[in-house]
Structure formats: C-alpha cells, structure tokens
Protein backbone atom coordinates (compact mmCIF):
# COMPACT_ATOMS: atom_id res chain seq x y z
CA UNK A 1 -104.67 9.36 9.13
CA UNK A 2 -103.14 12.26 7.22
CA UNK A 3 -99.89 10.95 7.48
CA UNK A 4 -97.17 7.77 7.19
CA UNK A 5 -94.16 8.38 9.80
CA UNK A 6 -94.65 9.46 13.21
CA UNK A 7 -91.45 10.77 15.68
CA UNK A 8 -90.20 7.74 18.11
CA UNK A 9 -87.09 6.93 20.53
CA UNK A 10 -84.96 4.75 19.06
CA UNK A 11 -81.98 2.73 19.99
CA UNK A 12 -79.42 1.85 17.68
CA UNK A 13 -77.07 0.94 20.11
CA UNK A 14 -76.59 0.05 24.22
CA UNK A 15 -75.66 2.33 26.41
CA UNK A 16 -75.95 5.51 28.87
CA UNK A 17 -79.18 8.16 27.98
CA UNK A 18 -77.40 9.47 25.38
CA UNK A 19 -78.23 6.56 22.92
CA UNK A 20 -81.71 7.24 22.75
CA UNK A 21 -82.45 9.01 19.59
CA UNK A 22 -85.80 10.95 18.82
CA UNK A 23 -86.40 10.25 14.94
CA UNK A 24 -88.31 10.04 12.14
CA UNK A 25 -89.78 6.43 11.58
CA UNK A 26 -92.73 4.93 9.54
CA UNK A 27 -96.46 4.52 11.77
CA UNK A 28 -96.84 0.80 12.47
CA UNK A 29 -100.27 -0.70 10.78
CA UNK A 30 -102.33 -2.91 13.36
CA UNK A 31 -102.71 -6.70 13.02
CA UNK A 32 -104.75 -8.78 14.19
CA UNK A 33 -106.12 -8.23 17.03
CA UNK A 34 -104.69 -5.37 17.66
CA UNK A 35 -105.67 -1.13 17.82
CA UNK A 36 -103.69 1.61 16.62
CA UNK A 37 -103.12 4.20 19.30
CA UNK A 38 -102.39 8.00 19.18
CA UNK A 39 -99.89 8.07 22.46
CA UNK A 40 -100.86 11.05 24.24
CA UNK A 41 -97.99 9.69 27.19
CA UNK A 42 -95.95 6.65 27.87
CA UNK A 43 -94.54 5.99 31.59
CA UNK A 44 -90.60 5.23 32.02
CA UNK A 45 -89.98 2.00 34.01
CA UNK A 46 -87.12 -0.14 34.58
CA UNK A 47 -87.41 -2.55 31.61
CA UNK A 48 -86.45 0.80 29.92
CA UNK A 49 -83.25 1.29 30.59
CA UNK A 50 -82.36 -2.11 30.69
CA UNK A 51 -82.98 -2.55 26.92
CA UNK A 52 -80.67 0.67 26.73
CA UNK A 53 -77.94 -1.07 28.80
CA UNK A 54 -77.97 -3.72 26.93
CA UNK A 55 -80.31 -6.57 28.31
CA UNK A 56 -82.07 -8.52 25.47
CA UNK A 57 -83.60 -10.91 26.79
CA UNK A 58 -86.31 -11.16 29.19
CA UNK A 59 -85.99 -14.04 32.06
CA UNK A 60 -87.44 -17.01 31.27
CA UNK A 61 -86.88 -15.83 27.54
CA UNK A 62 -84.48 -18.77 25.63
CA UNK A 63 -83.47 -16.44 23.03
CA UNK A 64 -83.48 -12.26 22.47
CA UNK A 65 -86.33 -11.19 20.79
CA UNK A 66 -84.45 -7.70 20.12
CA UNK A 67 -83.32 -6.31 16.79
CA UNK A 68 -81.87 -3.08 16.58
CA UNK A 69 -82.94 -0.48 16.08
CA UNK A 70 -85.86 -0.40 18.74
CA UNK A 71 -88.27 1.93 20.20
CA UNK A 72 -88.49 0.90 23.89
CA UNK A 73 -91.62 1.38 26.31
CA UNK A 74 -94.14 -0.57 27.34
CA UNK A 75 -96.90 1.90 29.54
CA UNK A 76 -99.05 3.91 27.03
CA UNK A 77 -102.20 6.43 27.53
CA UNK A 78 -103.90 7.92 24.28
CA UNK A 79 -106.64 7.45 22.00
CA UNK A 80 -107.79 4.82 19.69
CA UNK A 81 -107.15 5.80 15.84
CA UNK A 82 -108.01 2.53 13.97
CA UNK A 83 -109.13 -0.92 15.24
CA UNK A 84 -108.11 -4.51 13.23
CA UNK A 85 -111.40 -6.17 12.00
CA UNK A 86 -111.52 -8.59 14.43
CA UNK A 87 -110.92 -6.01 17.40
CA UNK A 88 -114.92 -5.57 19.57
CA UNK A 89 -114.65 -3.54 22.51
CA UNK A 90 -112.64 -1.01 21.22
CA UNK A 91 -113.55 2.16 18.82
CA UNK A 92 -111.41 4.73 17.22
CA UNK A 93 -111.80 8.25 19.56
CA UNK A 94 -111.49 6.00 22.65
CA UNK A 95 -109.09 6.71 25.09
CA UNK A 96 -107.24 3.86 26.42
CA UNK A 97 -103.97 2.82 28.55
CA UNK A 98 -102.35 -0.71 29.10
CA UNK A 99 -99.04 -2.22 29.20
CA UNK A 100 -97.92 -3.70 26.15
CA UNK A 101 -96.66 -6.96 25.45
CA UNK A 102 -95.05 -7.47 28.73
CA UNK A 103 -93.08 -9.55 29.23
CA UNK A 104 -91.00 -8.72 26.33
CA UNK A 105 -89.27 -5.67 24.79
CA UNK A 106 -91.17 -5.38 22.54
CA UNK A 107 -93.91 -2.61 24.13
CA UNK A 108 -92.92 0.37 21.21
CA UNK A 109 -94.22 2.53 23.59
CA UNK A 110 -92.06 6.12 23.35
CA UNK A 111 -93.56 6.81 20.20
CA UNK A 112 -96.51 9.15 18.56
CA UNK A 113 -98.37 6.05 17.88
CA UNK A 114 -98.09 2.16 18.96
CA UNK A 115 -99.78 -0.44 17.32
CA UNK A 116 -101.44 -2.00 20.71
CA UNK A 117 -102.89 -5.78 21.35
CA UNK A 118 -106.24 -5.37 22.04
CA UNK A 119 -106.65 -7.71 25.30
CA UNK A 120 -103.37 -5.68 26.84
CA UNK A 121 -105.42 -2.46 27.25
CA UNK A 122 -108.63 -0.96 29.07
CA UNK A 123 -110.77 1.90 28.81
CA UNK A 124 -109.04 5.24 30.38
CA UNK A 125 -111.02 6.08 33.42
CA UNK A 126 -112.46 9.67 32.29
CA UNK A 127 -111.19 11.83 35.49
CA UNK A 128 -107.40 10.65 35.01
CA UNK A 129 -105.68 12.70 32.75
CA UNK A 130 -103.54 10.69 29.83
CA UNK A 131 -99.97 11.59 31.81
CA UNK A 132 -101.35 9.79 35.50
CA UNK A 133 -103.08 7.37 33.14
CA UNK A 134 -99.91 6.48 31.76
CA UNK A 135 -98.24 6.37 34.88
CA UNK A 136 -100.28 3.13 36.36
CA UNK A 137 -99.57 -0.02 33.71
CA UNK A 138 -96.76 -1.79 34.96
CA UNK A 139 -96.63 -0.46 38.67
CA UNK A 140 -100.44 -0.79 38.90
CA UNK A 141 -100.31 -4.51 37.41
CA UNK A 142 -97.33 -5.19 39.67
CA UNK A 143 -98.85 -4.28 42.96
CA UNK A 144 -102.06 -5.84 41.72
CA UNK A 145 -100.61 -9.02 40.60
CA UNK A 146 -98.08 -9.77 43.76
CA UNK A 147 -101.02 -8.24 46.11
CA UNK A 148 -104.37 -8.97 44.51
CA UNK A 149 -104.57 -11.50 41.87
CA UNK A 150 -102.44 -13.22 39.38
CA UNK A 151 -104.87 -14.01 37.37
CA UNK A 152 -102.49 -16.44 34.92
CA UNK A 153 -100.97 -19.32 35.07
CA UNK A 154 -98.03 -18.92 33.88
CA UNK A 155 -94.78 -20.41 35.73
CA UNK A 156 -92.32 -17.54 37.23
CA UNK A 157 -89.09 -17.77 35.94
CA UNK A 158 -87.93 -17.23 39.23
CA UNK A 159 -89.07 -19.58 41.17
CA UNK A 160 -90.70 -23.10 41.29
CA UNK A 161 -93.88 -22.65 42.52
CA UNK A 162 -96.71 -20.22 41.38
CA UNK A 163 -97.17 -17.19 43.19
CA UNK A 164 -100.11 -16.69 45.35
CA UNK A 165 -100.96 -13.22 47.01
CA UNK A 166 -101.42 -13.26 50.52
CA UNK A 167 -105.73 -12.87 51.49
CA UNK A 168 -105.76 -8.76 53.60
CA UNK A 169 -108.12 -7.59 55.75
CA UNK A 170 -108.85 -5.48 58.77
CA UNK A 171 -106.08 -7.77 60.50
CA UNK A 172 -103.58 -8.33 58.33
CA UNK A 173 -100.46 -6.53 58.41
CA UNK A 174 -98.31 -5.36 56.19
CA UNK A 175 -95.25 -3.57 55.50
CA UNK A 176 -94.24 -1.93 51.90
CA UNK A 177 -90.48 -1.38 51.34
CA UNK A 178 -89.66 1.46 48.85
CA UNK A 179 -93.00 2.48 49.52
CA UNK A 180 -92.56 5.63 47.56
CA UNK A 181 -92.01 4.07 44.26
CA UNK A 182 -94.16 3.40 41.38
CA UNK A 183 -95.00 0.13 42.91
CA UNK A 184 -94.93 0.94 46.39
CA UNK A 185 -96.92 3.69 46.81
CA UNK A 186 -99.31 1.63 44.40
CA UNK A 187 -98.99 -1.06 46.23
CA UNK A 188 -99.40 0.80 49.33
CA UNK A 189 -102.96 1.80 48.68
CA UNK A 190 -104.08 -1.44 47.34
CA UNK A 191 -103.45 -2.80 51.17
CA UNK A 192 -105.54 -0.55 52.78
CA UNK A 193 -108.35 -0.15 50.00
CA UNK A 194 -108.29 -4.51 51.33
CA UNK A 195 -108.50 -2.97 55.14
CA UNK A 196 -104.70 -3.85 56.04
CA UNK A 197 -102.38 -2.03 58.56
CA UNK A 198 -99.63 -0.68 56.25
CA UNK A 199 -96.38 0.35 57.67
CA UNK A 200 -94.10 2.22 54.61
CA UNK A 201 -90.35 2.50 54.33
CA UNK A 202 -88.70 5.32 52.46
CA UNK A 203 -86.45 7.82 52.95
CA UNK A 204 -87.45 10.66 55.70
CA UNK A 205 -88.27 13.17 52.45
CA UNK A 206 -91.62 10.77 51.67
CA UNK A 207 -92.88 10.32 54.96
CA UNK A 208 -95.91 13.45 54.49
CA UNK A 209 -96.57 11.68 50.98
CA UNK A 210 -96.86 8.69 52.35
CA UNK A 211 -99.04 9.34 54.74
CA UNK A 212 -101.21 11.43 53.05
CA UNK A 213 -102.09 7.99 50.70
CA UNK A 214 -102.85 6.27 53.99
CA UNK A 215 -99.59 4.79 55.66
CA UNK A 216 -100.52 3.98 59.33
CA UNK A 217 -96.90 4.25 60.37
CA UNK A 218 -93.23 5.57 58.65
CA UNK A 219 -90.51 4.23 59.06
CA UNK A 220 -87.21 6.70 57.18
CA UNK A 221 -84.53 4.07 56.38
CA UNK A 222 -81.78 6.36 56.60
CA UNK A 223 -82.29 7.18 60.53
CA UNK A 224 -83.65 3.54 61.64
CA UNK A 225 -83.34 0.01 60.61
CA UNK A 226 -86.94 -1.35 59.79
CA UNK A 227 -85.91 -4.89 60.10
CA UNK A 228 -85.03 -4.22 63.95
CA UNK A 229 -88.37 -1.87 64.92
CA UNK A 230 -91.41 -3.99 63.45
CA UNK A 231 -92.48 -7.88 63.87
CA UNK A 232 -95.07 -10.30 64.01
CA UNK A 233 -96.04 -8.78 60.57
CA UNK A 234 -98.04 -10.82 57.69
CA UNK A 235 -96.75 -9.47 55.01
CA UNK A 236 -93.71 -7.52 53.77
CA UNK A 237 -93.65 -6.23 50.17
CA UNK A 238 -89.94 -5.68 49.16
CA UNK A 239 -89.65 -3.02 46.16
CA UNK A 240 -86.28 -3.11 46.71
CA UNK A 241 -85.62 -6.96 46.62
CA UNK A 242 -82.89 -8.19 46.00
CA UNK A 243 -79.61 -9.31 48.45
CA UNK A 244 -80.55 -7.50 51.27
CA UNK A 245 -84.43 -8.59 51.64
CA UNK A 246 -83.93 -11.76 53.54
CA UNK A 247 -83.50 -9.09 56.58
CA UNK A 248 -87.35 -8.90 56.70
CA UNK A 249 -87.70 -12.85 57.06
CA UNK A 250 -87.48 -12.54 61.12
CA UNK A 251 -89.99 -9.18 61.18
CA UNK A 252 -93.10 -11.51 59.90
CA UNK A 253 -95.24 -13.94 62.00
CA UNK A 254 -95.34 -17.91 61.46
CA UNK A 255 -97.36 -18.31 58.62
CA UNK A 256 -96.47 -14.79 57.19
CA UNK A 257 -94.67 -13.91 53.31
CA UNK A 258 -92.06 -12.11 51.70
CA UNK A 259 -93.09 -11.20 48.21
CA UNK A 260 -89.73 -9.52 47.03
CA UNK A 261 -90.09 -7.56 44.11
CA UNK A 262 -86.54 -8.37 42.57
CA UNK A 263 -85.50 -11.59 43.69
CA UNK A 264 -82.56 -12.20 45.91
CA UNK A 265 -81.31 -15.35 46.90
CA UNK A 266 -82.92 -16.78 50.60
CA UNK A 267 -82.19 -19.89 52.50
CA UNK A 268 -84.67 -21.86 52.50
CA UNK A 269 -83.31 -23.71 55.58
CA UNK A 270 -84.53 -20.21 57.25
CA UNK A 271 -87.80 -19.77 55.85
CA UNK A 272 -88.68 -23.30 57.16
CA UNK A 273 -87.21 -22.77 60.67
CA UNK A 274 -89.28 -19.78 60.69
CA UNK A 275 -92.59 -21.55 59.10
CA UNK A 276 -92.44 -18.25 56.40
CA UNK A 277 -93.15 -17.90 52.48
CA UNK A 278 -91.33 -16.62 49.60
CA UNK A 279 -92.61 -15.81 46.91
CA UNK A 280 -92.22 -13.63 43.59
CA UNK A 281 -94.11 -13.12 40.39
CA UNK A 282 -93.79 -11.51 37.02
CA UNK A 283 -96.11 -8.96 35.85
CA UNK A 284 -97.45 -10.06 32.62
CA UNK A 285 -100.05 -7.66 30.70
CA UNK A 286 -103.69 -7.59 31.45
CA UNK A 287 -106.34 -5.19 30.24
CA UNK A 288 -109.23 -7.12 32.11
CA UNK A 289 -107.28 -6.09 35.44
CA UNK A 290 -106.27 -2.95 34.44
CA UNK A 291 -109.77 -2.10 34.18
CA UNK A 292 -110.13 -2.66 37.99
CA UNK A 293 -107.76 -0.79 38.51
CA UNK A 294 -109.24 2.16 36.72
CA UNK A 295 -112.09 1.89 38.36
CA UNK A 296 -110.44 2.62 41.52
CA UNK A 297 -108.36 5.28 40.22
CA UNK A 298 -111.86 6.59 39.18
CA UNK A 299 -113.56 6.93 42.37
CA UNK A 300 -110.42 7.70 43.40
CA UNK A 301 -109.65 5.06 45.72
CA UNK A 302 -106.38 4.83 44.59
CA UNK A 303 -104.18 7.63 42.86
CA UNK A 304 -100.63 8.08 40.92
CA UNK A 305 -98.25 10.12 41.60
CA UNK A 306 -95.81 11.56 38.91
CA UNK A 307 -92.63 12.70 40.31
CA UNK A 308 -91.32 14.32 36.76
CA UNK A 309 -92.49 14.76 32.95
CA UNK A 310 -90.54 15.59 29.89
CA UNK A 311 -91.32 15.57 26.39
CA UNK A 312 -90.79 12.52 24.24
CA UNK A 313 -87.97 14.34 22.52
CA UNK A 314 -86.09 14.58 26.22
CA UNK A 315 -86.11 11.17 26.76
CA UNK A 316 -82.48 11.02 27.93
CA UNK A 317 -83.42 13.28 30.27
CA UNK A 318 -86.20 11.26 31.96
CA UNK A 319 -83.67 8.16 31.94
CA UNK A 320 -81.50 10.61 33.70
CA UNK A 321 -83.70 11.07 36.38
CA UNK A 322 -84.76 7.84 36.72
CA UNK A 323 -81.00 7.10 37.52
CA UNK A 324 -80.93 9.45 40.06
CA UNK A 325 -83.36 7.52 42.39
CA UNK A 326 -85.96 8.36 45.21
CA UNK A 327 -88.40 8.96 42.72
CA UNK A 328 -91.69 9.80 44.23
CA UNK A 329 -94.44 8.31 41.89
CA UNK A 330 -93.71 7.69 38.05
CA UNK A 331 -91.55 9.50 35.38
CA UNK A 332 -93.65 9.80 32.41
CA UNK A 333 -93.00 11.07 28.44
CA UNK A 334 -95.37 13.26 27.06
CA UNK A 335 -95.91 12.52 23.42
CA UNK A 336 -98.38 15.42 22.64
C-alpha cells in the first residue's frame, strides 16, 4: 500500500444522521488472524444507527465495548490487500464479503479499508457485483440462521433455550412478515429454495416484488389483517417482532413456531394452550455459511435487492433513508 490513512465515518458523538462524520483516519494493520480489506461497499443495517443513537452495548454484552470515536458497520464487500501470517484460505486480489465481528460494534465497516477476521468472511461469488455482495451479510446470516442452521452454540440472550429452525419442505408452510426487508425477502427465498408454501406480508407497493422472488400468496397489511385471513400455518417469520407478534400465535397449527425477529414479550400460558413454539436467535458471524449462501446467490437461486446507494461520504443520507422505512431490499455505501 501506497498510503497510511484512508477516509471513514466516524462518530464522535450520539445522535440523529448528522453526527456521522466522513474523515481522515489512519488504515488499521491486520492481526492475527485477520485480512486487510479494500471496501469496495458496506451495507447499512440496524445495528447502525443504534450505535449512532446511542446504544453501546450489545444484549447479552455485561459491559460497552464502545469508545468514541467509532467507525460503525459491520457488512463489507471488497478485495483482499494483505493477509496476517497465519491467515490460509485467503490471498491478497481476492474479493471477499462477510459480516464482521457480530455481535459487537465493533464491525469498522464504513470505511476505505477494514481490518477483517479471517473466519467472518467468504469468497465473493464472481457474478454478484461488490454493492449486492455487500448487501447479503447480516440479512443473509439472519434468514439463514433463524431458517436454516444455527450452526453455534451459543445461548440467546433472549431467551432460555437454544434456537432451533423449523425442518421445510414441499408441505410446510410458512408465512414471512415484513417480507420486503433485508431479511424478509431473504428469508423469503430461502423457504421456497427448501420447497415451502410462502405467504409474504408487506405493504400493497411490494406485492409485484414479492412475487416476482416467488411468494405464493400477498397479503398488503394496510388493506387486510394477516392474522385474521391465514391459519393452520407452520411457520411464521416475524421481521417486525416485537409487541404486536403474538397476533400470529393463533394463525399456526399445533406443533407450529413463531421465530420473531425482535423479540416481544408472549405468554407462555398461550403458547402451551395452543401446543406452539417461540423462538428467537442472534445472528452471530459466519464465513463457512456465508459461503452457502454465495453459492446460491451464484446460481442465482437466491438474489438481493438494493433499494438505495450513496457514497460513503453521504452516509447521513443513507441513515436518512433507512429512517424513512419500507425499504425494499438493502441500503448500501459505496466506498469506491
């Protein structure tokens, strides 16, 4: 490398878009076991902006691991500069994308160049372009891991009892709330790749998207209540989560799930009477399962939408948009 600083978002301070500051700072070396990366784009998620709001610590955390000032970002695509001696698998000129460090704040994505663990990344599947690449990390990993496979065993903050996804196939039905989200529409196509009947809830402005990536039936949440048209279902994916998702306990079958997203509080009283499962995980970073996902972005069995782009020196503005809502697909920062 020619040079020693690199331009980055930075927060000095919590607050609204208008703290994040595009600045000079120095290029982070690699240590061990990790790669340097050249970020060609970096994907906007929640975690985002709630390290700019002011949340430090991550649940399940016993102590903030946050010192000002901060680059926030954990979803990267680019290309391998330099690797740490004890780094196989990975070669500078490689292009790679992964989700850093999660769970933590401590991704460094919105930058020129991240120094990346090794194990948290895969090889970029060669017909995605770095911004869609970019766009699949945490979303992908989310679906994948509340859907697919956990694939760790570590204990959810949120609950006592692992998570376990629910076995689809040509039976199984499902339905995917906020199904036009970075998870949802994700999450979506992951059902039916496994053969499932997928009903998806969005607003009415989705439904040809949706159903374009495969949704068997709409359902526009602003003209009809979901929770009082579909039943007998085995699975409901909640995007939405939180207060309201207990509303989808009486639309699944004896023996069906609930996997909200964001957790709400549920009675478990309820869930008993009704011989249903609850259940929520935390996405945690994996480069082995990122892979498979890539592969299936490859053949393109699965694809990502981006809804908006801006340059890495707009960053309040993509954090603006995010905060507008009924995103279709991913925001995403380009970086070059």
């Amino acid at each position: 490398m020619s040079t020693h600083t690199m331009k980055a978002v930075r927060l000095h301070e919590h607050g609204g878009p208008e703290v994040l500051r595009y600045e000079e700072v120095p290029v982070p070396e690699p240590g061990p076991g990790e790669v340097l990366v050249r970020v060609h784009a970096a994907g906007v998620n929640p975690p985002d902006w709630y390290l700019r709001g002011g949340l430090t610590r991550m649940p399940g955390e016993k102590e903030s691991t946050v010192r000002l000032p901060v680059i926030p970002g954990t979803d990267v695509s680019g290309v391998v500069e330099a690797v740490a001696p004890d780094v196989d698998g990975f070669a500078p000129g490689d292009e790679v994308f992964g989700l850093l460090r999660f769970p933590s704040f401590d991704g460094s994505a919105y930058a020129e160049y991240v120094a990346a663990p090794a194990s948290d990344l895969a090889h970029k599947p060669a017909g995605v372009d770095h911004v869609h690449a970019a766009a699949v990390p945490m979303a992908g990993l989310t679906a994948w891991q509340f859907l697919i496979e956990v694939g760790h065993d570590h204990p959810s903050p949120f609950q006592r009892g692992r998570h376990r996804p629910t076995t689809l196939g040509a039976d199984s039905t499902v339905l995917v709330n906020g199904a036009a989200g970075g998870v949802g529409h994700l999450a979506l196509q992951l059902a039916k790749w496994k053969g499932a009947h997928v009903t998806a809830v969005a607003s009415g402005a989705h439904e040809t998207f949706l159903r374009e990536l495969g949704a068997d039936r709409f359902i526009d949440y602003t003209k009809q209540r979901p929770e009082e048209l579909v039943h007998d279902l085995d699975l409901v994916l909640d995007t939405v989560g939180g207060p309201d998702s207990s509303r989808f306990l009486r639309t699944l079958t004896r023996g069906g799930s609930l996997f909200p997203v964001f957790p709400g509080d549920f009675d478990e009283e309820e869930t008993a009477k009704l011989g249903v499962t609850v259940s929520t995980a935390q996405v945690r970073s994996d480069g082995a399962q990122l892979a498979e996902l890539g592969r299936l972005l490859d053949k393109g069995t699965v694809r990502v939408a981006i809804d908006s782009t801006f340059p890495l020196s707009d960053a309040r503005a993509a954090h603006e948009r995010a905060a507008r809502g009924h995103i279709q697909g991913k925001v995403v920062l380009r970086a070059t």
